[in-house]
Protein backbone atom coordinates (compact mmCIF):
# COMPACT_ATOMS: atom_id res chain seq x y z
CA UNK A 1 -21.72 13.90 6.83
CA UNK A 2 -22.53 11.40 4.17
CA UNK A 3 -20.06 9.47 1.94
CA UNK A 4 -19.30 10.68 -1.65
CA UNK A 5 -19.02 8.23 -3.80
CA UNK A 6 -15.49 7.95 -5.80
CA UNK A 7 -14.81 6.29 -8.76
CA UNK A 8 -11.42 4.30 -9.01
CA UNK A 9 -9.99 4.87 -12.74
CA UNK A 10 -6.76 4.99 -14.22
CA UNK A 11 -7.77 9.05 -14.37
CA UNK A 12 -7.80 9.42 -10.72
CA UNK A 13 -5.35 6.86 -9.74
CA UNK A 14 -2.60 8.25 -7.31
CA UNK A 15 1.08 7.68 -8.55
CA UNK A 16 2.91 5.83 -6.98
CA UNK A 17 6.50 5.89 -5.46
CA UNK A 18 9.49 4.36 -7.17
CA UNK A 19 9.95 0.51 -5.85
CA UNK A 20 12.32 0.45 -3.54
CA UNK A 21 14.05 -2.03 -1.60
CA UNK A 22 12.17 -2.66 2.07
CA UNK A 23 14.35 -1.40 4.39
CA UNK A 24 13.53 0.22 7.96
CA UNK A 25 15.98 3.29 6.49
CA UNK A 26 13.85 3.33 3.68
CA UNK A 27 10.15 3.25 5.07
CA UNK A 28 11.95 5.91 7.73
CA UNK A 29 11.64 8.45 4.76
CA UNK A 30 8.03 7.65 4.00
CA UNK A 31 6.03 10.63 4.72
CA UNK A 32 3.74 10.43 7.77
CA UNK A 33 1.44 13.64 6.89
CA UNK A 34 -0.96 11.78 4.55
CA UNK A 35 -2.60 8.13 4.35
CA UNK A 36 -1.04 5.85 1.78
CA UNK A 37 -2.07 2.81 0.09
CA UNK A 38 1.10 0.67 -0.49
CA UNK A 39 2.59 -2.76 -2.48
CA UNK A 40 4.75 -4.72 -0.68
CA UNK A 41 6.38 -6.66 -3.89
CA UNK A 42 9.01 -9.40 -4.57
CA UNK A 43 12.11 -8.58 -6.15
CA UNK A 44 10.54 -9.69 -9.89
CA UNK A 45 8.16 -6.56 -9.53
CA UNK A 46 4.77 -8.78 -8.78
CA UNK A 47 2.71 -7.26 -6.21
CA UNK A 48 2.39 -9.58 -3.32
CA UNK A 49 0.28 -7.33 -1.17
CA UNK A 50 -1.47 -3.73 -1.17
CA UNK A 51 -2.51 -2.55 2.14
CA UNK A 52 -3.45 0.73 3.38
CA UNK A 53 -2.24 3.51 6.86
CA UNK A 54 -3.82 6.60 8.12
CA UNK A 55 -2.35 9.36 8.40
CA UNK A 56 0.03 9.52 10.95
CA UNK A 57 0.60 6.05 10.77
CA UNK A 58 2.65 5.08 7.25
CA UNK A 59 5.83 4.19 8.89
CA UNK A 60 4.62 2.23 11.80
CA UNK A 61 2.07 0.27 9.48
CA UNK A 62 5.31 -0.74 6.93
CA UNK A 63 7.41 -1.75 10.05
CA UNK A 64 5.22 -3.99 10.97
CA UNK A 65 5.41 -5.94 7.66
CA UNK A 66 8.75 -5.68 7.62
CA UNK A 67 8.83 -7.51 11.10
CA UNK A 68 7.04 -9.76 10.10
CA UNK A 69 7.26 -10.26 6.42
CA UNK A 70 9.54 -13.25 6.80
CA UNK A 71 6.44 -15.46 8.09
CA UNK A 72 3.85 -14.00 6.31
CA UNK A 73 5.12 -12.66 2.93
CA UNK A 74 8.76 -14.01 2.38
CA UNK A 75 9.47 -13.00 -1.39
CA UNK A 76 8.40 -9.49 0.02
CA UNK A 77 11.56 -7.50 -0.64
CA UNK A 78 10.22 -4.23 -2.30
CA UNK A 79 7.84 -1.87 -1.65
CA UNK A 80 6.26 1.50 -3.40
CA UNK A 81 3.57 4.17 -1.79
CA UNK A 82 1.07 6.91 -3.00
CA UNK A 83 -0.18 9.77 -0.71
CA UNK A 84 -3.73 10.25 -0.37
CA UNK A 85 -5.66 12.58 1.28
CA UNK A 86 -8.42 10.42 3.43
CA UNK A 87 -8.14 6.61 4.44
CA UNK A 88 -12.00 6.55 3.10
CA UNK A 89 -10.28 7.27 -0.47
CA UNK A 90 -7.18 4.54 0.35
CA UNK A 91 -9.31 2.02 0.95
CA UNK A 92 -11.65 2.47 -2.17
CA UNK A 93 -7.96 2.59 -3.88
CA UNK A 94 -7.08 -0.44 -2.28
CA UNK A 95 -10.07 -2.05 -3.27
CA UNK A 96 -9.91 -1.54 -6.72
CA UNK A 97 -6.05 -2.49 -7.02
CA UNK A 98 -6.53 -5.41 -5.23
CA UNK A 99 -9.68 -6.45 -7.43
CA UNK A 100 -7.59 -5.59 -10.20
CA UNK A 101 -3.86 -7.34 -9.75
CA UNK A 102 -4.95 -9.79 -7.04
CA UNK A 103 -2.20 -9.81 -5.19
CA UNK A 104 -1.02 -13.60 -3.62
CA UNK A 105 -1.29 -12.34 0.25
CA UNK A 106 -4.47 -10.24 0.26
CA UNK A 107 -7.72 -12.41 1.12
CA UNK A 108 -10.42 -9.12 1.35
CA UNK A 109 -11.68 -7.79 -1.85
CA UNK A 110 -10.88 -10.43 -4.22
């Protein structure tokens, strides 16, 4: 089946959670049914990092930051989500966020 293109703009943009603080009892209530694209942020609201999960896969993929943030993004004490419905569309999101905000720990798209 080919790809259809999609268009990243502010129009089709997915809203995103509220920040919260990264917690494991916090990324326990993420919801596993959908991919995401998510911001792990410091505690000044700057996005240090937007990565991406399948479905299925959301909480395990934010655990594994969490584990090990402290090495790879210490100020990293916040994070926010947004559902999607295919990992092709999160990672054209991702893309285009990332182009967009640049975020300090993200090397790919910038």
């Amino acid at each position: 089946m080919p790809s259809i293109p999609i268009k990243i703009n502010s129009n089709n943009m997915p809203k995103f959670s509220r920040t919260q603080k990264f917690t494991k009892t916090n990324i326990a209530n993420v919801p596993k049914n959908k991919a995401i694209i998510y911001k792990i942020k410091s505690k000044d609201g700057e996005n240090l990092y937007t990565g991406i999960a399948g479905r299925g896969r959301p909480q395990d993929r934010l655990l594994e930051h969490k584990e090990i943030k402290k090495e790879i993004i210490p100020e990293g004490t916040r994070f926010q989500y947004a559902q999607v419905k295919t990992k092709d569309i999160a990672h054209k999101i991702e893309k285009s966020i990332v182009k967009k905000e640049q975020p300090e720990f993200n090397e790919k798209h910038k």
